[in-house]
Structures are given as structure tokens and as C-alpha cells.
Protein backbone atom coordinates (compact mmCIF):
# COMPACT_ATOMS: atom_id res chain seq x y z
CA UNK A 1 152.20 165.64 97.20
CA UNK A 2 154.55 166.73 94.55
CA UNK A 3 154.33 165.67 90.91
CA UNK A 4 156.51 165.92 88.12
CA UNK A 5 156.70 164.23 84.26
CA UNK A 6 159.83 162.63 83.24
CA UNK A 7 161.50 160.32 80.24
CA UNK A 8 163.00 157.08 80.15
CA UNK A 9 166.36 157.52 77.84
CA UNK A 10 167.17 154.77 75.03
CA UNK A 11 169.37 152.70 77.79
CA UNK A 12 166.31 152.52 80.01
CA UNK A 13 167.29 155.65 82.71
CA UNK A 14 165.21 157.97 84.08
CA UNK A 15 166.07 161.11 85.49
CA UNK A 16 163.85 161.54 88.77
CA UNK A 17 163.70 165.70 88.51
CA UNK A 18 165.79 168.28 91.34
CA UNK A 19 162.73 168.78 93.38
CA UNK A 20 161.96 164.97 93.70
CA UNK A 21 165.51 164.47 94.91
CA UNK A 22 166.35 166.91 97.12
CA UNK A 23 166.38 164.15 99.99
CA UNK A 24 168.68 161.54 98.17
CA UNK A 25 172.20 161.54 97.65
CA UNK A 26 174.79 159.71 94.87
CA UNK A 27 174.38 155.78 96.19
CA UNK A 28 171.15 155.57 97.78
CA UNK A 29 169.60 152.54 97.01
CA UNK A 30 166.29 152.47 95.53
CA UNK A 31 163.09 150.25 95.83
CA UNK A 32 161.12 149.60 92.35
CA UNK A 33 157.88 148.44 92.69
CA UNK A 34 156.30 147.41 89.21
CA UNK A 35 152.72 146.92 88.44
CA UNK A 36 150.57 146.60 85.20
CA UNK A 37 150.31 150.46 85.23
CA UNK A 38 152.50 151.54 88.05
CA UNK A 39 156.18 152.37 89.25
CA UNK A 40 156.76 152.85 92.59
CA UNK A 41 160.15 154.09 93.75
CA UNK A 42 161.06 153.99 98.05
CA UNK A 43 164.30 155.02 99.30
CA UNK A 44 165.71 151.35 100.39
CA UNK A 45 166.84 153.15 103.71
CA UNK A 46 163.15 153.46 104.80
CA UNK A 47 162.41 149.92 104.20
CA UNK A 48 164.00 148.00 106.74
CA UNK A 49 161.40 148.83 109.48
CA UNK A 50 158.55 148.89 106.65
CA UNK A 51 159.24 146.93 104.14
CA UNK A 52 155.90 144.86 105.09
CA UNK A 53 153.50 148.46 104.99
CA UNK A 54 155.51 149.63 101.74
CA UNK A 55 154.04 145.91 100.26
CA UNK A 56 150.56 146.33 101.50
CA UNK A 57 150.61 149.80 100.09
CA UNK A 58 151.45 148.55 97.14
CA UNK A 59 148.74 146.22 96.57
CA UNK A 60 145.89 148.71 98.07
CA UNK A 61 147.37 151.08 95.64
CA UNK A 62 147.02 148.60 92.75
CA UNK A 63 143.11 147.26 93.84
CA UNK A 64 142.30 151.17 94.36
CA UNK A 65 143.61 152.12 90.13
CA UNK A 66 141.70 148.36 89.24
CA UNK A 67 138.61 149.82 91.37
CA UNK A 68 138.84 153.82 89.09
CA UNK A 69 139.26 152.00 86.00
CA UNK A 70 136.30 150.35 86.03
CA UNK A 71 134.74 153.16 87.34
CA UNK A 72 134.34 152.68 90.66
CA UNK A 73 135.21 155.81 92.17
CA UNK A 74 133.24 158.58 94.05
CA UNK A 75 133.64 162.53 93.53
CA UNK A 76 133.98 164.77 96.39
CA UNK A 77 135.31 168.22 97.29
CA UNK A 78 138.62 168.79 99.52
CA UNK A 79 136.70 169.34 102.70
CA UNK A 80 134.51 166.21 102.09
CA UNK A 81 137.70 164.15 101.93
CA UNK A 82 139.53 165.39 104.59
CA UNK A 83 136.50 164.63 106.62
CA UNK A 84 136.39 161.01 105.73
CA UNK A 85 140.15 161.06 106.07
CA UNK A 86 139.82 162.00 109.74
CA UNK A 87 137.77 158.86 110.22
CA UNK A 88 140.65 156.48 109.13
């Protein structure tokens, strides 16, 4: 997972940075997916066959920040995770 920090200009642009981009050309159409707390962007492309996962993703993403911010979360090392990742 990459991440990066960004602003949002006066007329309301962003500028997603050169690493972010590297797989998205002049004219690609873009997704925005706005929550209290969130922006998610999807390259439109992808969504024809998953528009319906992108959603659900969405919302799971949203109940999972609701879930940390009221401190619901659990600690656990990298190899701890990627065990209970294996189970999914």
C-alpha cells in the first residue's frame, strides 16, 4: 500500500502525486466515493465488472473507521495479522 499527503487548491483540485498515478493517463475517468471522513478515488474503468464490491467496500470501510473511533480496535504484530488474514 502506498501513501502519500496532498492539498486541495482554492478551486477545489487536488493533485493525486507521480507515484499514485503512474497507472492513469489524461481522461481517465474517476470514481469519488465520499464519506463523513473519507475519499475514495477508483479508476471508473475497473468498475464496470465491480462496481457492486467497490460499494460494499465502501461501507465495510466506513463501519471499520466508526468501529476505531470508538475504540474498538485490536493491536497485533505483522505476523499475527497475516495469520488471521489467511483465514479470510
Amino acid at each position: 500500500m502506498d501513501v502519500a499527503i496532498t492539498k486541495i487548491s482554492s478551486k477545489g483540485q487536488v493533485v493525486i502525486p507521480a507515484k499514485m498515478r503512474e497507472d492513469l493517463r489524461e481522461g481517465d475517468k474517476l470514481l469519488i466515493i465520499k464519506t463523513k471522513d473519507q475519499i475514495i478515488l477508483k479508476k471508473a474503468s475497473k468498475l464496470d465488472k465491480n462496481l457492486k464490491e467497490d460499494l460494499e467496500f465502501a461501507r465495510r470501510t466506513e463501519k471499520a473507521w466508526k468501529s476505531y473511533e470508538r475504540g474498538e480496535f485490536v493491536s497485533k504484530s505483522a505476523d499475527e495479522f497475516l495469520k488471521e488474514l489467511e483465514k479470510c
